[in-house]
Protein backbone atom coordinates (compact mmCIF):
# COMPACT_ATOMS: atom_id res chain seq x y z
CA UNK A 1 0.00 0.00 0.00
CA UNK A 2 2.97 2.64 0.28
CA UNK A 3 4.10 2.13 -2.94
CA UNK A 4 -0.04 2.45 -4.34
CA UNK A 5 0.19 5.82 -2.01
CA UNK A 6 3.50 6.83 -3.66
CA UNK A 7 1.34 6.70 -6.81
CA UNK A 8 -1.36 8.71 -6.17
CA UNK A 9 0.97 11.60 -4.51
CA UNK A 10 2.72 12.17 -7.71
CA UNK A 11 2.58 15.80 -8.88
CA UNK A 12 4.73 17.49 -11.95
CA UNK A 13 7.75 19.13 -10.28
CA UNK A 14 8.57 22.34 -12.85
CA UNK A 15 11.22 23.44 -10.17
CA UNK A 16 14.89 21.75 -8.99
CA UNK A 17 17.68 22.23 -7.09
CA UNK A 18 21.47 21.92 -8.52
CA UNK A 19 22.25 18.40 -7.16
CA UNK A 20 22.93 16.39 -9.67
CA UNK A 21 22.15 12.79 -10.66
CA UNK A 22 24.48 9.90 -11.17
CA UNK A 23 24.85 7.99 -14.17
CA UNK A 24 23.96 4.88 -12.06
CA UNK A 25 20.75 6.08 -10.71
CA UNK A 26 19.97 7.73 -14.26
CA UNK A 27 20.73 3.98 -15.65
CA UNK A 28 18.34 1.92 -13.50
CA UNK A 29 15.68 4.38 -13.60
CA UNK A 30 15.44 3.70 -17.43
CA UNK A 31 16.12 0.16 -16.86
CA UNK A 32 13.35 -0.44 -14.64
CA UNK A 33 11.27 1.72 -17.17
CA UNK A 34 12.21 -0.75 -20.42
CA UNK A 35 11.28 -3.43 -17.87
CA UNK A 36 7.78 -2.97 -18.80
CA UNK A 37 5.26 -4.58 -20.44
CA UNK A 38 5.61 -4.33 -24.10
CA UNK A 39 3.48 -5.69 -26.79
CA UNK A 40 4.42 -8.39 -28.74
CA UNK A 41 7.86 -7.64 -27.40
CA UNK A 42 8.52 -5.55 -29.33
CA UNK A 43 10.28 -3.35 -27.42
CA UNK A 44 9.37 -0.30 -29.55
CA UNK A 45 11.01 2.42 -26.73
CA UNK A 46 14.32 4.45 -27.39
CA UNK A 47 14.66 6.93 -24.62
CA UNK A 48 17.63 9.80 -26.02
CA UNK A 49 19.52 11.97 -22.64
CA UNK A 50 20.24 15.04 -23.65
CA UNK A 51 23.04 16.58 -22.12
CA UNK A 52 24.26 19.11 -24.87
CA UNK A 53 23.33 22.33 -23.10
CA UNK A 54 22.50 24.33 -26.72
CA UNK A 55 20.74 21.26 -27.41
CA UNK A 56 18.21 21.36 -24.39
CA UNK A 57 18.01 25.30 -24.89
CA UNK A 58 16.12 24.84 -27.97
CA UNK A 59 14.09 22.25 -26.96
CA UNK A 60 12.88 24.35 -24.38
CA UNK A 61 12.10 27.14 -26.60
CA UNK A 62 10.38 24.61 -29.24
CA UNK A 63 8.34 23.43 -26.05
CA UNK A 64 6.68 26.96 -25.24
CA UNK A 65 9.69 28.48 -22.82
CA UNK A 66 9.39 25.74 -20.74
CA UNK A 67 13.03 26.41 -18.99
CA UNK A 68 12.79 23.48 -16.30
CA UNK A 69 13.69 21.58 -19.88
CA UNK A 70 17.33 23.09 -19.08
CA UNK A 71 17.51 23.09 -15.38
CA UNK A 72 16.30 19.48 -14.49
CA UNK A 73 19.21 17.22 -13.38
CA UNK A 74 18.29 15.13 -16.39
CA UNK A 75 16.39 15.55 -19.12
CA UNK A 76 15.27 12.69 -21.83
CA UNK A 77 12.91 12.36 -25.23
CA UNK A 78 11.01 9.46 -25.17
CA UNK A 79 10.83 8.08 -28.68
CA UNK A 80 8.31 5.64 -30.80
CA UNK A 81 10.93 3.16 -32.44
CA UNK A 82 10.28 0.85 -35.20
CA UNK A 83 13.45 1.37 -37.09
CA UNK A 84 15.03 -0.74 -35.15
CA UNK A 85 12.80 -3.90 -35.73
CA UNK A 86 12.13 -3.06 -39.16
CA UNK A 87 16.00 -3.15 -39.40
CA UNK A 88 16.17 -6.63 -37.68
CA UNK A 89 12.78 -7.51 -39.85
CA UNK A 90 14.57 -7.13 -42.91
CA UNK A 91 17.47 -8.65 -41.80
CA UNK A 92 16.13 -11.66 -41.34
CA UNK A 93 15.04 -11.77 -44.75
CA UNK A 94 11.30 -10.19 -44.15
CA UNK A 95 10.11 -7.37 -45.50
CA UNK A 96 9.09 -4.53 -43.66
CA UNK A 97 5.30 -3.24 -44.03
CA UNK A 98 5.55 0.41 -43.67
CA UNK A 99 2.68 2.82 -42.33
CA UNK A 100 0.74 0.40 -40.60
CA UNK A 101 -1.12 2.64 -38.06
CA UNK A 102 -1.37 -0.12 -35.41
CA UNK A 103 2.36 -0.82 -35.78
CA UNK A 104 2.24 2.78 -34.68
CA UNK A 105 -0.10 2.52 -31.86
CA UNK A 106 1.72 -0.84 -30.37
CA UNK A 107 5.07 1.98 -30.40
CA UNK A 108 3.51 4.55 -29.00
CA UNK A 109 1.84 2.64 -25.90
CA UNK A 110 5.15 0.77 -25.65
CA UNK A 111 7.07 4.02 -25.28
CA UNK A 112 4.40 5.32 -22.49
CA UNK A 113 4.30 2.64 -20.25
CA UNK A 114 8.03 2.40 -20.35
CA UNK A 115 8.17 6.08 -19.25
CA UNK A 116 5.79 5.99 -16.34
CA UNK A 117 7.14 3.30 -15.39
CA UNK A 118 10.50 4.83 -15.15
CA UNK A 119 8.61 7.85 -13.11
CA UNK A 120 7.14 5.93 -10.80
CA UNK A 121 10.74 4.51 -10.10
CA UNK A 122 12.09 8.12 -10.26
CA UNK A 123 9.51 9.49 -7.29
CA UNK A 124 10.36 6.18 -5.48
CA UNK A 125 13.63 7.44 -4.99
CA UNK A 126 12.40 11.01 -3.88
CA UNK A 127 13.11 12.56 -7.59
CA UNK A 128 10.57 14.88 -9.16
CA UNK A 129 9.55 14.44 -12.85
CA UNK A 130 7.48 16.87 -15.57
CA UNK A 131 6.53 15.60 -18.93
CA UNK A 132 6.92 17.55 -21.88
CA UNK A 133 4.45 17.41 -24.62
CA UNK A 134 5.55 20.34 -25.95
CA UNK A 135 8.27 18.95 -27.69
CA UNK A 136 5.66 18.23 -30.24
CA UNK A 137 5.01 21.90 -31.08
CA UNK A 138 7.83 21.27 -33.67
CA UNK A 139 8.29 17.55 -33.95
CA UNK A 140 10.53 18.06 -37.37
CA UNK A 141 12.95 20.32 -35.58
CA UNK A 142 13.37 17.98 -33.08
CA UNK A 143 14.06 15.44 -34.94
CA UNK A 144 16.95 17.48 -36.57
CA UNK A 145 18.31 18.18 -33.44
CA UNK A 146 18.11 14.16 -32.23
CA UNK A 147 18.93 13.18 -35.75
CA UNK A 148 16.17 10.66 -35.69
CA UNK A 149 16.01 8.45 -38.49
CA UNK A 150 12.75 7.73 -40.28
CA UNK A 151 10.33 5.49 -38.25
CA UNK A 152 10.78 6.92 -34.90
CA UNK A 153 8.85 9.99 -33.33
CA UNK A 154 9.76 11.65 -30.08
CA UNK A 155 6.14 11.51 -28.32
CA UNK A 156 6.98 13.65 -25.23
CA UNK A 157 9.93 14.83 -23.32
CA UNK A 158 10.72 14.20 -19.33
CA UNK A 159 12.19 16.44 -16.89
CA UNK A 160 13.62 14.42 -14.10
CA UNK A 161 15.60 15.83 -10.92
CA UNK A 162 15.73 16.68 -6.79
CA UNK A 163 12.78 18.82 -6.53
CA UNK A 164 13.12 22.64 -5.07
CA UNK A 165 9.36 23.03 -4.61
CA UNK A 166 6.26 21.01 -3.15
CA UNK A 167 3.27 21.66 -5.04
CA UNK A 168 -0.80 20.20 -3.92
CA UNK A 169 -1.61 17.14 -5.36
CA UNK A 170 -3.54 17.78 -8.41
CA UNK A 171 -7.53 16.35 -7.68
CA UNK A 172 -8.61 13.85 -10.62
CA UNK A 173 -11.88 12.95 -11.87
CA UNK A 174 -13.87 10.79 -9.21
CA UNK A 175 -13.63 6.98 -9.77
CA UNK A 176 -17.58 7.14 -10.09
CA UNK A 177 -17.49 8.47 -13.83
CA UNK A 178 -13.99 6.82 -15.28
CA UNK A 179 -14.96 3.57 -13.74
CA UNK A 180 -17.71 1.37 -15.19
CA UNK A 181 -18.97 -1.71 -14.86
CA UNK A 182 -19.70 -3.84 -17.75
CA UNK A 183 -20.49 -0.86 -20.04
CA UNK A 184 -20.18 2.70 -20.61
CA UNK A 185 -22.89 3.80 -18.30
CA UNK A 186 -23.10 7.49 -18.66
CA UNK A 187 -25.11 7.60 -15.36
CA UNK A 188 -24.44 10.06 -12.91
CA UNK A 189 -21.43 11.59 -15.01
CA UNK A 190 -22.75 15.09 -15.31
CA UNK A 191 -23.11 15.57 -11.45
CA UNK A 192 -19.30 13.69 -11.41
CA UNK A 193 -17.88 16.19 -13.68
CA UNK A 194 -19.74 18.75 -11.17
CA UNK A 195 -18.52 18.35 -8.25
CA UNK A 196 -15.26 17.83 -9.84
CA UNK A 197 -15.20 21.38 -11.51
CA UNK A 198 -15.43 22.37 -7.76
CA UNK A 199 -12.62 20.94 -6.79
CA UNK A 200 -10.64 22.30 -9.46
CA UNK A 201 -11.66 25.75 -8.88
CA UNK A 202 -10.66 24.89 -5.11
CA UNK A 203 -7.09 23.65 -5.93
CA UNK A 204 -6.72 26.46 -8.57
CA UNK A 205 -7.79 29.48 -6.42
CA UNK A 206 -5.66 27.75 -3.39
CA UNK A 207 -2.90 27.46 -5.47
CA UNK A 208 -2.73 30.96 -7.08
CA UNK A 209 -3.53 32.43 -3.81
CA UNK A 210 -6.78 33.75 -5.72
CA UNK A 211 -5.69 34.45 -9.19
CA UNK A 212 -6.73 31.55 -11.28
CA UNK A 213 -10.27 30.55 -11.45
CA UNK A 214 -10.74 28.18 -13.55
CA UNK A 215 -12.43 24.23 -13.65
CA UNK A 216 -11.65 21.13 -15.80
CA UNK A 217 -14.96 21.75 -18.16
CA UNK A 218 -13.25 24.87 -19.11
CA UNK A 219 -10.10 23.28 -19.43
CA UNK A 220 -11.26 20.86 -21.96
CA UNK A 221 -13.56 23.69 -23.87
CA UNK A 222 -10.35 25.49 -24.51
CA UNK A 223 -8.14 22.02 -25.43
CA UNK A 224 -10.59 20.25 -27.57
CA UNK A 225 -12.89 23.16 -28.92
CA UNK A 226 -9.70 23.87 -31.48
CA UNK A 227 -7.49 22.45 -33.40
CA UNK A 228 -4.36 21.14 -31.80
CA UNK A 229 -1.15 20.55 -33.41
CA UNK A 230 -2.91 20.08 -36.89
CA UNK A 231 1.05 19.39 -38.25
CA UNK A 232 1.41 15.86 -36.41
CA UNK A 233 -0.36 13.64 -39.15
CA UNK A 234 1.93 15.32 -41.70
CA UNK A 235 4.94 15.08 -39.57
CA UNK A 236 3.98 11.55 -38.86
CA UNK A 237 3.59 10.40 -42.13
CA UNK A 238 6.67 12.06 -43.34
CA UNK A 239 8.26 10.05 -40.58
CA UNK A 240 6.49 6.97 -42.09
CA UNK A 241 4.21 6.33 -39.85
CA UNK A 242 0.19 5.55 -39.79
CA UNK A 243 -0.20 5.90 -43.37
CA UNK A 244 -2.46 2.84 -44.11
């Protein structure tokens, strides 16, 4: 039960001290991350440190200013990666079907439950993580900088160091409307979301100390009432990915 607790304390740390980390820890952190399950073995996860200083800089201009992308004690992309068995496919004398979206999708799940995997390992140890989605605001430049060779995608970047600030537990939607039993009973969901909202607006206002009033409804009015990142499908199939 501690370590279920540990789990449901985490919080994104966007603030760390200068302490730094040691190759060791740094090394079975990811380890026990690529321990995880992974479909079909495949084992579609390359995770890319990125020390170079100028490097991380524009990263963390690509991801909206985000400047805990420099000062973390480590910072890594977390990539999609099927070059590396479609290299090994057509070694073996296969050939390699390119653009299959659920290829894509078994790559892409692989490389997140590697990753919070590797977090939950992290904040066992006391370290503080953030991911960065933002490193898809310009997924081509990254790949420049990372030199990533076609089929592989960096889906999200992660911050990982001491942390030099202790924020509130973010509240999450009540078990009573992302739970179900059976089927998708819609039951009762409104009055969830609800008295969610007023929780939100709780944390929010607490955290602020009365500047930010806002709830999750209007959260997700603002991120799905747009388009977001329309460049992705081109990017992706550039990258050769989820064509057919």
């Amino acid at each position: 039960m501690e370590f279920v607790q540990l789990l449901k304390s985490h919080r994104s740390i966007r603030k760390f001290t200068d302490e730094p980390l040691t190759d060791e820890m740094v090394n079975e952190i990811i380890s026990a991350g690529l321990a995880a399950a992974t479909s079909s073995n495949l084992q579609g996860t390359t995770v890319i440190r990125v020390r170079n200083p100028e490097t991380r800089a524009a990263i963390a201009e690509l991801a909206g200013g985000q400047t805990y992308v420099e000062t973390a004690g480590a910072f890594f992309v977390w990539c999609a990666d099927l070059h590396r068995s479609a290299e090994v496919c057509e070694r073996n004398g296969g050939e390699f079907s390119a653009g299959m979206t659920e290829h894509m999708i078994i790559a892409t799940t692989d490389c997140a439950i590697a990753a919070q995997s590797a977090v939950a390992a992290a904040e066992s140890l006391g370290l503080g993580i953030c991911y960065i989605g933002g490193i898809r605001n310009d997924p081509a430049k990254v790949t420049e900088l990372l030199e990533l060779p076609k089929q592989v995608f960096p889906v999200f970047g992660l911050c990982l160091g001491w942390p030099d600030q202790d924020p509130a537990i973010k509240p999450r939607l009540p078990l009573s409307v992302t739970l179900k039993e059976d089927r998708y009973d819609e039951t009762g969901d409104e009055a969830g979301v609800a008295d969610y909202d007023a929780k939100m607006r709780e944390y929010y206002l607490e955290r602020t100390g009365g500047k930010l009033d806002r709830t999750w409804s209007a959260d997700m009015e603002k991120l799905l009432g747009k388009e977001s990142r329309p460049h992705m499908q081109g990017y992706l199939n550039g990258q050769g990915f989820a064509t057919k």
